[in-house]
C-alpha atoms as a PDB file:
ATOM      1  CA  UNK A   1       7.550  -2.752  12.190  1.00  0.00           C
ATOM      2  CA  UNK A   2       5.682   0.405  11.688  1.00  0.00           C
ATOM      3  CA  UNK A   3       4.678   2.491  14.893  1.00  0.00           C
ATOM      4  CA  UNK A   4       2.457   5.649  14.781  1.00  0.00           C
ATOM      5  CA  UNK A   5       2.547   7.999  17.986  1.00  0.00           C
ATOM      6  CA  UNK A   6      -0.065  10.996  18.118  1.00  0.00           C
ATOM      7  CA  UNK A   7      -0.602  12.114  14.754  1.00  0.00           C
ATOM      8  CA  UNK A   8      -2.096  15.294  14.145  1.00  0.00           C
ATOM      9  CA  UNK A   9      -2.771  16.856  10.881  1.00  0.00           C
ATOM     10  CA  UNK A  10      -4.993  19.687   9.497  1.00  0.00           C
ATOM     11  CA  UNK A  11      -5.403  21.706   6.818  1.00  0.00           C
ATOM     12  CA  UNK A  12      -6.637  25.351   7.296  1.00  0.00           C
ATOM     13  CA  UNK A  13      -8.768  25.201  10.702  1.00  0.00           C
ATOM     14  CA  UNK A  14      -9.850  21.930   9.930  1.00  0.00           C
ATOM     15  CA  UNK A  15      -8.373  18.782  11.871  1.00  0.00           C
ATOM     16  CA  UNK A  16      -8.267  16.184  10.133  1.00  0.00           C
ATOM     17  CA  UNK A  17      -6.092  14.229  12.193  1.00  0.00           C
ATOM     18  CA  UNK A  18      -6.730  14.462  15.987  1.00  0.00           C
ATOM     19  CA  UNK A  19      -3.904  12.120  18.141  1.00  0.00           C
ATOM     20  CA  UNK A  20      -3.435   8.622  15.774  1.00  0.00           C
ATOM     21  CA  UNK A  21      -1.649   5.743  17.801  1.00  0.00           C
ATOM     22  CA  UNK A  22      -1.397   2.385  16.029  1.00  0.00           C
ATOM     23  CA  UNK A  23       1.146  -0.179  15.780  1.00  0.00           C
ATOM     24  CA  UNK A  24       1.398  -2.764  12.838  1.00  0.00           C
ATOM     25  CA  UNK A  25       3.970  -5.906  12.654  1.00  0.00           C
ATOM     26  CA  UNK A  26       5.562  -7.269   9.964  1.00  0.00           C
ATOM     27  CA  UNK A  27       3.582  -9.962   7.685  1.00  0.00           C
ATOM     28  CA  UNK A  28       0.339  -8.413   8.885  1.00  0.00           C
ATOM     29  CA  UNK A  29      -2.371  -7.539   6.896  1.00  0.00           C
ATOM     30  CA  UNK A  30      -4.293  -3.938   8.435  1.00  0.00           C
ATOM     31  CA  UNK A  31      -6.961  -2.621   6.946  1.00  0.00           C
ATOM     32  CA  UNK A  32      -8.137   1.229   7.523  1.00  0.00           C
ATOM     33  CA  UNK A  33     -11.753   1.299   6.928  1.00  0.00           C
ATOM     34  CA  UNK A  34     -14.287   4.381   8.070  1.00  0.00           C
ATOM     35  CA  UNK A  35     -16.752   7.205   6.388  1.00  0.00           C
ATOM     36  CA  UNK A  36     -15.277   9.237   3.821  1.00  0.00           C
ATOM     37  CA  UNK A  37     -13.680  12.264   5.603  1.00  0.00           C
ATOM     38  CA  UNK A  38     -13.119   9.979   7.973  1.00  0.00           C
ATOM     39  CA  UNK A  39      -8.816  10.767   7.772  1.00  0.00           C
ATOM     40  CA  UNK A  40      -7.653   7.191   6.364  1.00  0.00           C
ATOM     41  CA  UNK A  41      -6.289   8.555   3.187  1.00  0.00           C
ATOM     42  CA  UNK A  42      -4.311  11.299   5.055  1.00  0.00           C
ATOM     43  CA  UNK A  43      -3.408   8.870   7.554  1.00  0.00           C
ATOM     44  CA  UNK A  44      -1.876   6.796   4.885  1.00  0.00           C
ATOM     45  CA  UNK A  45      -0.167   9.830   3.322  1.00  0.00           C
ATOM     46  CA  UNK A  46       1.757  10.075   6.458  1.00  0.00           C
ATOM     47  CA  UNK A  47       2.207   6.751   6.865  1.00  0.00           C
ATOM     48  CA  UNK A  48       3.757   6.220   3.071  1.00  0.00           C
ATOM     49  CA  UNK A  49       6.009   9.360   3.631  1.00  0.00           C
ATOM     50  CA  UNK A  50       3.630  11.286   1.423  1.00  0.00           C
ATOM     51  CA  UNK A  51       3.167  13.827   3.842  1.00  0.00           C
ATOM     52  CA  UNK A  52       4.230  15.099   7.252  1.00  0.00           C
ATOM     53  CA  UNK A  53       2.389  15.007  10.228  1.00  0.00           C
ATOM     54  CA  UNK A  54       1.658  18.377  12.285  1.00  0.00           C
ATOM     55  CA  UNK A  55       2.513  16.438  15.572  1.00  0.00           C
ATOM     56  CA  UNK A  56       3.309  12.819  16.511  1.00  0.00           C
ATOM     57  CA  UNK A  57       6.037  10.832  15.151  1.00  0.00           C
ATOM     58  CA  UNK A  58       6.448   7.288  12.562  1.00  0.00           C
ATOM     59  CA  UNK A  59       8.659   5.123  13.078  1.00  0.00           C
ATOM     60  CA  UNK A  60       9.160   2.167  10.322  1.00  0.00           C
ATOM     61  CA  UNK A  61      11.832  -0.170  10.824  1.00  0.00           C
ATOM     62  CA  UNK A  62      13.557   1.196  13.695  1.00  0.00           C
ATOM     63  CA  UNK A  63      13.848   4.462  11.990  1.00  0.00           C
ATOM     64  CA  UNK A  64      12.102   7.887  12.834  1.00  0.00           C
ATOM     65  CA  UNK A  65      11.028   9.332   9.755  1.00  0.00           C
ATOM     66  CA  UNK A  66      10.652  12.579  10.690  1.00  0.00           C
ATOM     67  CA  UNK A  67      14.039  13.267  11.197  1.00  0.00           C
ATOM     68  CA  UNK A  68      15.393  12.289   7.972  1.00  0.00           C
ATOM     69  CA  UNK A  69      16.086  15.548   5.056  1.00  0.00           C
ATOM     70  CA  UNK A  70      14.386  15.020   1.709  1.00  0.00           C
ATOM     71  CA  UNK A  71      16.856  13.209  -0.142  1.00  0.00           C
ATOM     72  CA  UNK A  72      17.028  10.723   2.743  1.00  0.00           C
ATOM     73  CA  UNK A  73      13.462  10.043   2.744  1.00  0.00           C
ATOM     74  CA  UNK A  74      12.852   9.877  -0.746  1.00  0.00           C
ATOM     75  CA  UNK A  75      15.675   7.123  -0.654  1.00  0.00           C
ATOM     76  CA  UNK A  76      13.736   5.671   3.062  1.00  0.00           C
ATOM     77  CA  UNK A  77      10.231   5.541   0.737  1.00  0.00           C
ATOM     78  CA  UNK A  78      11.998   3.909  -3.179  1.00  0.00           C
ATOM     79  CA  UNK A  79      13.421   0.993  -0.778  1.00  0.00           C
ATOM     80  CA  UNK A  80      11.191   0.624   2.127  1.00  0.00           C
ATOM     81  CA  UNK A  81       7.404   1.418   0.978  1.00  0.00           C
ATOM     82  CA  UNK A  82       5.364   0.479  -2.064  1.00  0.00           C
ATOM     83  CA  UNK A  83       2.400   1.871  -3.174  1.00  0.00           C
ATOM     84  CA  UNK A  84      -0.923   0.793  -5.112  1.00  0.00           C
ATOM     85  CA  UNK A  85      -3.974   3.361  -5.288  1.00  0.00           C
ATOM     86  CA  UNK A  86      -7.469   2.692  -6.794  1.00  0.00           C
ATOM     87  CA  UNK A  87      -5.880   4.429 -10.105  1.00  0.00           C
ATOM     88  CA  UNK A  88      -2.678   2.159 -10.939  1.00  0.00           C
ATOM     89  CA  UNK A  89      -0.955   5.154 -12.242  1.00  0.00           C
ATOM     90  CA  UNK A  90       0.931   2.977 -14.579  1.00  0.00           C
ATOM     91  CA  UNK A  91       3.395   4.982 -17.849  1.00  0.00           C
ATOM     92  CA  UNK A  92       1.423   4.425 -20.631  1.00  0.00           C
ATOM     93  CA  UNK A  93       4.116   4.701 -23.457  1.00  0.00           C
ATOM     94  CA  UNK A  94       5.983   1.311 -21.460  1.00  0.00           C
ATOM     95  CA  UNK A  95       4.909  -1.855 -21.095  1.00  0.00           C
ATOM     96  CA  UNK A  96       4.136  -3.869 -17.981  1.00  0.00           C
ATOM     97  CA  UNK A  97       7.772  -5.140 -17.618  1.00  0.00           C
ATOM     98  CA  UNK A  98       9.369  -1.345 -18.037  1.00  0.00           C
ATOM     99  CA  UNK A  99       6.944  -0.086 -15.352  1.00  0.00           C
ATOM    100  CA  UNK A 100       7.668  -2.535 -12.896  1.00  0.00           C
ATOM    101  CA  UNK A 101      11.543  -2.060 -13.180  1.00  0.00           C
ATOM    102  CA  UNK A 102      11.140   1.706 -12.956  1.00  0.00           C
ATOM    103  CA  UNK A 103      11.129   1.815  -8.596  1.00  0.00           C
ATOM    104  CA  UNK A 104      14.599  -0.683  -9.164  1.00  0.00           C
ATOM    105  CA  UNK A 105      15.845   1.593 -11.857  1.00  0.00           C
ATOM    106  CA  UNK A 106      15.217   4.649  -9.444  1.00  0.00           C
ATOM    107  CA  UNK A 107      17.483   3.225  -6.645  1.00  0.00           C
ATOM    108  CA  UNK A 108      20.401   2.729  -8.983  1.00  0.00           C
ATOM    109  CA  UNK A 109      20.134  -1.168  -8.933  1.00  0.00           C
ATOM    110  CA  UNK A 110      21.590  -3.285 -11.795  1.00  0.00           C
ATOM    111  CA  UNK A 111      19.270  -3.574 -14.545  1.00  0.00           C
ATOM    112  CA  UNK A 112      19.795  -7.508 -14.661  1.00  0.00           C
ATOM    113  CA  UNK A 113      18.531  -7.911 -10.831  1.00  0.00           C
ATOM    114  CA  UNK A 114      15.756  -5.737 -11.582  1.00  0.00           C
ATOM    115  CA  UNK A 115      14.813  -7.507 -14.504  1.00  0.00           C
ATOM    116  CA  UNK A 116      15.189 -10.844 -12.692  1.00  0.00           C
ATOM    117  CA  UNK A 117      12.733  -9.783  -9.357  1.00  0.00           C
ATOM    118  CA  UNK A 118      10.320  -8.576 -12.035  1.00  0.00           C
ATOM    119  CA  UNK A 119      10.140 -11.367 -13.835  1.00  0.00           C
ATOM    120  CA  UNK A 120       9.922 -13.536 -10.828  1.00  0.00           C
ATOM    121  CA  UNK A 121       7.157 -12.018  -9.259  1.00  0.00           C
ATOM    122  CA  UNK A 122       5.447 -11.850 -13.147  1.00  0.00           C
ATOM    123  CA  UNK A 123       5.901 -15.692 -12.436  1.00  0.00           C
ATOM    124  CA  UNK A 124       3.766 -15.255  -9.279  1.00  0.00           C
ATOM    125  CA  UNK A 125       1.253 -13.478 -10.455  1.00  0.00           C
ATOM    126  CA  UNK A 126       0.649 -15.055 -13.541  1.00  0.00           C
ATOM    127  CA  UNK A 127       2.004 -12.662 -16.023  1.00  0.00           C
ATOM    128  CA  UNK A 128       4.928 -13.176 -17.968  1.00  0.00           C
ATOM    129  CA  UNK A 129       2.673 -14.134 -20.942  1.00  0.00           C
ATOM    130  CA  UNK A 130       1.765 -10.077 -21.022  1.00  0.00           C
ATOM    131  CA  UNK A 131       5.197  -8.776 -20.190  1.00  0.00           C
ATOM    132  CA  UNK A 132       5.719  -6.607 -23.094  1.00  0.00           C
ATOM    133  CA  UNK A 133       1.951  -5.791 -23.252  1.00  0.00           C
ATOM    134  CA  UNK A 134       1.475  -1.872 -22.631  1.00  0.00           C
ATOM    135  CA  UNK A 135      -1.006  -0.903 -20.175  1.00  0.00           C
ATOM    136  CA  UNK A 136      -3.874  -0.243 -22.546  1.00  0.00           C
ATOM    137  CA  UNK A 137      -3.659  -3.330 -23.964  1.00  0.00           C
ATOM    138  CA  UNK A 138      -4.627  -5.321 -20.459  1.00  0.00           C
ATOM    139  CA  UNK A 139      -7.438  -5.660 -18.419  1.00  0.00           C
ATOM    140  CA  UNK A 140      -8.354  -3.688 -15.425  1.00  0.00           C
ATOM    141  CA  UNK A 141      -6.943  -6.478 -13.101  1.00  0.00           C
ATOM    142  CA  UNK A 142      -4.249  -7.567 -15.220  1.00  0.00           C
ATOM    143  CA  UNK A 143      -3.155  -4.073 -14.404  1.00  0.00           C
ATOM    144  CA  UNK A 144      -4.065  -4.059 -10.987  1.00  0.00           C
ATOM    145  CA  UNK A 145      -1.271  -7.223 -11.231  1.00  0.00           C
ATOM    146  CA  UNK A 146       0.914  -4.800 -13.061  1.00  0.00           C
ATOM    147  CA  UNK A 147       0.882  -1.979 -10.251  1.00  0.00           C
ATOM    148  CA  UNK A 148       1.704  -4.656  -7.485  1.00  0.00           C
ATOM    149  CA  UNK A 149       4.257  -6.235  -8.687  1.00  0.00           C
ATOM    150  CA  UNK A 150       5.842  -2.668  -9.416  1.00  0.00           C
ATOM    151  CA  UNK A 151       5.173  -1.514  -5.611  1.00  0.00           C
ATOM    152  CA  UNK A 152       7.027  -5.397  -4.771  1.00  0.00           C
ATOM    153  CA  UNK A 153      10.299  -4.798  -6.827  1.00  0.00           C
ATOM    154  CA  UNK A 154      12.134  -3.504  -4.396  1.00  0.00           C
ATOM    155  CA  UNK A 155      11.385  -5.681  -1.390  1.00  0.00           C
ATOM    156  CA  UNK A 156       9.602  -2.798   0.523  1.00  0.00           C
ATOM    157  CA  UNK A 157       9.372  -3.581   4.022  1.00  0.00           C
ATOM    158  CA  UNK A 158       5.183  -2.551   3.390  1.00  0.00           C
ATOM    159  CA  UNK A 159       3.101  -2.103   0.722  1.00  0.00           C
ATOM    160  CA  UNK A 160       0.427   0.631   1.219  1.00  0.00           C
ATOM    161  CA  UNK A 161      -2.872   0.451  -1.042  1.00  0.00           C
ATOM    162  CA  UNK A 162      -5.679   3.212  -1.002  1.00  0.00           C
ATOM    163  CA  UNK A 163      -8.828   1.994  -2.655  1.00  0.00           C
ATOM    164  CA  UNK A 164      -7.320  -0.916  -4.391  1.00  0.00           C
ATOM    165  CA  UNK A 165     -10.594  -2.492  -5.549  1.00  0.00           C
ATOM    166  CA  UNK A 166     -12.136   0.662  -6.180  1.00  0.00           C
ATOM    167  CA  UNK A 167     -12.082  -0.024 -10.001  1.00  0.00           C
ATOM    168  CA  UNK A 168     -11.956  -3.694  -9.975  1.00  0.00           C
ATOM    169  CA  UNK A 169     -14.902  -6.109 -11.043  1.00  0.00           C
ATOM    170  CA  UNK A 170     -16.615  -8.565  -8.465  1.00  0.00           C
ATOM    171  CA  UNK A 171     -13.840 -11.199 -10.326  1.00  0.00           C
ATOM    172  CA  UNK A 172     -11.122  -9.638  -9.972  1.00  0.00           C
ATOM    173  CA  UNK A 173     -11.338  -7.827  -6.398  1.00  0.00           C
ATOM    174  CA  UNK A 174     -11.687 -11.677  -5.572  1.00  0.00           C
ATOM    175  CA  UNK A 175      -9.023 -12.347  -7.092  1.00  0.00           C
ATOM    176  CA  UNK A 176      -7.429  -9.350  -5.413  1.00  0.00           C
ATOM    177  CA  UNK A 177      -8.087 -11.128  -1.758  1.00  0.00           C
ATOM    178  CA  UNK A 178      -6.599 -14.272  -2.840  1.00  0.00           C
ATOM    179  CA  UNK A 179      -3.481 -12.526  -3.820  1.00  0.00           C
ATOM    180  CA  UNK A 180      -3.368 -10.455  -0.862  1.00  0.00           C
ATOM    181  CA  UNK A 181      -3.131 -13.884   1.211  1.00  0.00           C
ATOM    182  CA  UNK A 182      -0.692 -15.775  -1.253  1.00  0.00           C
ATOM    183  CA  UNK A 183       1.833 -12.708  -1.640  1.00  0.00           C
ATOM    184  CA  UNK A 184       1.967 -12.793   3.039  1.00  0.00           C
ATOM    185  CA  UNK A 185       2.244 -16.228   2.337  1.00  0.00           C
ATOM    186  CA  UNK A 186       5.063 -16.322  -0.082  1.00  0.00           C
ATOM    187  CA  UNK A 187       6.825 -12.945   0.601  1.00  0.00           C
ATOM    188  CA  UNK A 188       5.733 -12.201   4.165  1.00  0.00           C
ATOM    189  CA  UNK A 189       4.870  -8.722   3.070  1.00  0.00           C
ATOM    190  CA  UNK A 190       2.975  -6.599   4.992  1.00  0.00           C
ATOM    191  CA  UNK A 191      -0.023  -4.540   4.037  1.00  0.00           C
ATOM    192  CA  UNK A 192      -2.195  -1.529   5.092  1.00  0.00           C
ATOM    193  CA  UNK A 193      -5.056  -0.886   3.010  1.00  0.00           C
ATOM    194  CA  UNK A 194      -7.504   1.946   3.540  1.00  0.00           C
ATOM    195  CA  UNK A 195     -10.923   0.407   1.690  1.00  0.00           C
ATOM    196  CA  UNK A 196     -14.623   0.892   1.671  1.00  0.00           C
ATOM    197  CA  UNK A 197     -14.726  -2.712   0.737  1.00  0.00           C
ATOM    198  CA  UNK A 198     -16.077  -4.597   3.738  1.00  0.00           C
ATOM    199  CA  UNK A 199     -15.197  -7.914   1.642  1.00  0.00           C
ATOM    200  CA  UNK A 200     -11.410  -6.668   1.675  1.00  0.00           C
ATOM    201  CA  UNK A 201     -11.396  -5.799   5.279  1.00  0.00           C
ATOM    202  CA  UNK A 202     -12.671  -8.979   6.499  1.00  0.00           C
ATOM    203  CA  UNK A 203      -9.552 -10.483   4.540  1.00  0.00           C
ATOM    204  CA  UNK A 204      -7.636  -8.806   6.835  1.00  0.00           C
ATOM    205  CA  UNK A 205      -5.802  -9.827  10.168  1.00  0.00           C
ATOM    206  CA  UNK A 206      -6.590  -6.382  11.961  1.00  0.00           C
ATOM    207  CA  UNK A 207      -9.355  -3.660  10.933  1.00  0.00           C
ATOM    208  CA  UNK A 208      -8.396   0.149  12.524  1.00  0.00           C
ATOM    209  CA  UNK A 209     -12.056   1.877  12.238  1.00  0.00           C
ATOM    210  CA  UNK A 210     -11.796   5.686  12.068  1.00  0.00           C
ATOM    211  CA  UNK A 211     -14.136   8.479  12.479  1.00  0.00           C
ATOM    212  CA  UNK A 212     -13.247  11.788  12.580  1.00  0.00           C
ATOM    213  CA  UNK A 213     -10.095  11.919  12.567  1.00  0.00           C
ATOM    214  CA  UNK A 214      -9.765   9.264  15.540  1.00  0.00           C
ATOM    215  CA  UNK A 215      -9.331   5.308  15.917  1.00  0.00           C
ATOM    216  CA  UNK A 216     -12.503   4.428  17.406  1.00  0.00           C
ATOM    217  CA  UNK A 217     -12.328   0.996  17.252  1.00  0.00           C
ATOM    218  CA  UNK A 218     -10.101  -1.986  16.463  1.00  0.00           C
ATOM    219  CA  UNK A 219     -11.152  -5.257  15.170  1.00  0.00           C
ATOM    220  CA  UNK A 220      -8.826  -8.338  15.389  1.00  0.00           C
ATOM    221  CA  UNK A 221     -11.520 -10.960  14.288  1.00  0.00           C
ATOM    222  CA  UNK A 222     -10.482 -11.959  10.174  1.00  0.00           C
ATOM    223  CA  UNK A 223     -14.273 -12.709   9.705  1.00  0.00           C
ATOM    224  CA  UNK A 224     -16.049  -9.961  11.459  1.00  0.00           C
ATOM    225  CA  UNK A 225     -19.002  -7.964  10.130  1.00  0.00           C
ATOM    226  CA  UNK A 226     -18.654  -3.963   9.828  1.00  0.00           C
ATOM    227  CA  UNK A 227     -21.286  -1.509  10.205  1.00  0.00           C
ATOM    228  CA  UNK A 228     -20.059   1.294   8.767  1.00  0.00           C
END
């Protein structure tokens, strides 16, 4: 589903990037753990569309990225790729409904279908009682809920997370992992995660280990143990 061929990327004379090959398939769960400075953020930039690679090519879903213009890969990312970070970047002024609409809103979809996919996944993650809730007015993982379900609305082929327990309690970056599990169970959906959480790795089905800007390892066991 998502192949990466010999990324390079700096900034200034520093490489941060230095030849990243990886391959992930649909329904998997891949998490990108290593030392910060390590690249995985940057890595998942270019993954997520975020930002372009010096060298090296992506290819997601039988398309290479690199040779779409700006409007066509802003229109590739809204319907292909969501997005959590450790900071759910949420609009404050709407509630948890609004927000979650907003990525279906962006790609010109019919309010009732949007409406109706939000609401269903609310249903799935145990929300609809805090629908019209603002995001102050919820907990840190009820909004952690909130900023998945937005990155699911439009059916994205993956769903990229950076830090996504960062600011979560022991609780609910449990309940995090059980979600994680139910939503590839449910959806099929596909994750990459880049996480210091050793916990959240171990969830996952493959573990890329980086270090300097490299893939120096790759771990296939769910229940292995990390030295980082």
């Amino acid at each position: 589903m998502i192949e990466a061929i010999g990324i390079t990327k700096s900034f200034g004379d520093f490489q941060v990037l230095k030849g990243i090959d990886l391959k992930i398939e649909k329904g998997e769960i891949i998490s990108i753990v290593g030392a910060s400075g390590a690249g995985k953020t940057t890595l998942l930039q270019i993954l997520g569309t975020l930002s372009k690679p010096d060298s090296g090519k992506v290819i997601m879903n039988n398309t290479e990225i690199s040779k779409l213009n700006e409007r066509q890969l802003a229109k590739f990312r809204n319907q292909n790729i969501g997005f959590v970070f450790q900071f759910h970047h949420l609009l404050p002024e709407f509630t948890a409904l609004e927000n979650i609409c907003i990525p279906g809103f962006i790609a010109h979809k019919p309010r009732h279908e949007v409406e109706h996919r939000a609401h269903e996944i609310l249903g799935f993650l145990n929300l609809n009682d805090r629908s019209h809730h603002k995001p102050k007015e919820l907990s840190g993982g009820e909004n952690q809920r909130v900023a998945i379900a937005r990155a699911l609305v439009n059916n994205p082929g993956v769903v990229l997370a950076d830090e996504p327990t960062g600011n979560l309690d022991t609780a609910n970056t449990q309940e995090f992992f059980s979600l994680l599990l139910s939503l590839r169970e449910r959806f099929n959906q596909t994750f990459v995660i880049v996480t210091h959480n050793t916990e959240l790795a171990n969830v996952s089905d493959r573990i890329f280990v980086m270090r300097d800007g490299q893939i120096i390892d790759e771990v296939t066991s769910i229940h292995s143990t990390l030295h980082l």
